[in-house]
Structure formats: structure tokens, C-alpha cells
C-alpha atoms as a PDB file:
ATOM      1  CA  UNK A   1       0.000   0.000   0.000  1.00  0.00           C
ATOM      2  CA  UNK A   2       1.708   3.306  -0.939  1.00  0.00           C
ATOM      3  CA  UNK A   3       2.335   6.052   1.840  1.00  0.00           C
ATOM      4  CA  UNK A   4      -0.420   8.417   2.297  1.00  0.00           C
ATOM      5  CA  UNK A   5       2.048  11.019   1.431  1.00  0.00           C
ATOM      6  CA  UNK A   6       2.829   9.324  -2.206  1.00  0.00           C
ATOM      7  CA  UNK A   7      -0.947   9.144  -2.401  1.00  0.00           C
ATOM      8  CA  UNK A   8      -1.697  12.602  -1.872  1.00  0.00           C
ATOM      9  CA  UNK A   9       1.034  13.810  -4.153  1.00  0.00           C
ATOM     10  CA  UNK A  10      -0.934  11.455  -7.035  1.00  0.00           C
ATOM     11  CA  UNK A  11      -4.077  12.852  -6.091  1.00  0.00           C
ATOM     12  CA  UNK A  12      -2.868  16.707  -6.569  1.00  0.00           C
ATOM     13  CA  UNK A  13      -1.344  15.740 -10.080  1.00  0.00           C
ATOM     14  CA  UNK A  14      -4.619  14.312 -11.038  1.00  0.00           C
ATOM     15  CA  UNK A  15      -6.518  17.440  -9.638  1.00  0.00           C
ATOM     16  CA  UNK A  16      -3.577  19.773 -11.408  1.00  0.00           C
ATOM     17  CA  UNK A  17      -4.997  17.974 -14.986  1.00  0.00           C
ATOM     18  CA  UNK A  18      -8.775  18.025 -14.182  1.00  0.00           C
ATOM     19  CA  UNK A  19      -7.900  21.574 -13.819  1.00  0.00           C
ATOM     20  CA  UNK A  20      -5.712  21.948 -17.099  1.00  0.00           C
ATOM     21  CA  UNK A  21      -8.528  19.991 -18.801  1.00  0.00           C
ATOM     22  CA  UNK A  22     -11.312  21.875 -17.479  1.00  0.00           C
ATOM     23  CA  UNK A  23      -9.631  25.008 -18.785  1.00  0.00           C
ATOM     24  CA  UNK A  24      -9.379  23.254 -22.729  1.00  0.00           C
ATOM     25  CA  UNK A  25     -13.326  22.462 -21.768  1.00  0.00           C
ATOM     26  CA  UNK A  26     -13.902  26.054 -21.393  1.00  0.00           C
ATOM     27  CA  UNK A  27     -11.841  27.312 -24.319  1.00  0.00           C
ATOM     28  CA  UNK A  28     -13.349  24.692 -26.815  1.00  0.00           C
ATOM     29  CA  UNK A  29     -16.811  25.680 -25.434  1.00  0.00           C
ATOM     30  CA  UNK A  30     -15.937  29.098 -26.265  1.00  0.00           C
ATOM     31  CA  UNK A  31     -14.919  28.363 -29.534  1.00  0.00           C
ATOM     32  CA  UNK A  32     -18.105  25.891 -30.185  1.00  0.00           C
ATOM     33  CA  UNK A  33     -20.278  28.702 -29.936  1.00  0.00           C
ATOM     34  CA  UNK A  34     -18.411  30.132 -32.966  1.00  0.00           C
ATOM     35  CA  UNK A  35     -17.477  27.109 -34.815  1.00  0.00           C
ATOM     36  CA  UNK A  36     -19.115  23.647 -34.383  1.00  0.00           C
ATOM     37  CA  UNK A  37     -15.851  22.006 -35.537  1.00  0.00           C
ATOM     38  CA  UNK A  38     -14.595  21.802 -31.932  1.00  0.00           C
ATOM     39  CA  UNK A  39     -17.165  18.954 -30.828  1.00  0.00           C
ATOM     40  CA  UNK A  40     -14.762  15.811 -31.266  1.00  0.00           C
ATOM     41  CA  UNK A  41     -12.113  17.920 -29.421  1.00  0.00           C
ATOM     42  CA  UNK A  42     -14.550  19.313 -26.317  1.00  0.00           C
ATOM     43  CA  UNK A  43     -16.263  15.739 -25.894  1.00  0.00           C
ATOM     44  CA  UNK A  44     -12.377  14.233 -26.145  1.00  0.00           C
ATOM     45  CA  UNK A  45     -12.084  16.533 -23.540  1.00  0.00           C
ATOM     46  CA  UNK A  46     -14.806  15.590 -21.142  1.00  0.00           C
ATOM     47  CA  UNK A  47     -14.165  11.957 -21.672  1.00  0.00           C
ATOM     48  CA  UNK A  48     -10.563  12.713 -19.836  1.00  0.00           C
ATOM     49  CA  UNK A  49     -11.903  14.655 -17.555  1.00  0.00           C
ATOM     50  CA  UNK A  50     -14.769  12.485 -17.002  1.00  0.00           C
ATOM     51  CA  UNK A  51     -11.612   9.612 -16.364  1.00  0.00           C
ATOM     52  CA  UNK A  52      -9.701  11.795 -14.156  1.00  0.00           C
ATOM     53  CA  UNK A  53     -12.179  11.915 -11.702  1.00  0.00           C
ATOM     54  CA  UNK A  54     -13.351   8.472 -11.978  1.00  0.00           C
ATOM     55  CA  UNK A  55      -9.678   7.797 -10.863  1.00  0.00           C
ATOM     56  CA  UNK A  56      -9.627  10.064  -8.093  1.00  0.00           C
ATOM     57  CA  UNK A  57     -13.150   9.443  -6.457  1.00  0.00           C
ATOM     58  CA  UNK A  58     -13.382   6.084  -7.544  1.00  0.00           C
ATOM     59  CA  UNK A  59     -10.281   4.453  -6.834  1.00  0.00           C
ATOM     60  CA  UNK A  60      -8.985   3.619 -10.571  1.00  0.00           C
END
């Protein structure tokens, strides 16, 4: 079983990319509203997100 430290450190990286990811949601939202071409990259973009915190809440 992995120190709690060495688990917290993996849980803050995984937080640090929701966040980076949520931030590419935003910007491809953005850009959706003027261009419809951005829907394979926004949904690719909630399906890692959607991962991401299916790791970190569900112990993946």
C-alpha cells in the first residue's frame, strides 16, 4: 500500500490535470459557440476529464 504522502502527491497531479482539462473544456466551449468544428475535441475533452475523476473518487 503506498504512503499516504505518495498518495496525496498522485491525487494533486490528477486534480492539477482536471484543472488543465477543465480550462481546454472552457476554451473549446468558447470556440463551439463560434465554430461547431470543436465537438470531437470538447467531448475528447470531457471523456478525460470524465476519467480523471473516476480515478480520483473512484479508486482507478
Amino acid at each position: 500500500m503506498p504512503a499516504p504522502t505518495q498518495k496525496t502527491t498522485h491525487q494533486k497531479n490528477l486534480i492539477m490535470e482536471a484543472n488543465e482539462i477543465i480550462g481546454d473544456v472552457i476554451e473549446c466551449s468558447r470556440e463551439d459557440a463560434i465554430r461547431k468544428s470543436k465537438d470531437a475535441e470538447l467531448y475528447k475533452a470531457l471523456d478525460r476529464l470524465n476519467d480523471l475523476y473516476e480515478s480520483l473518487f473512484c479508486g482507478r
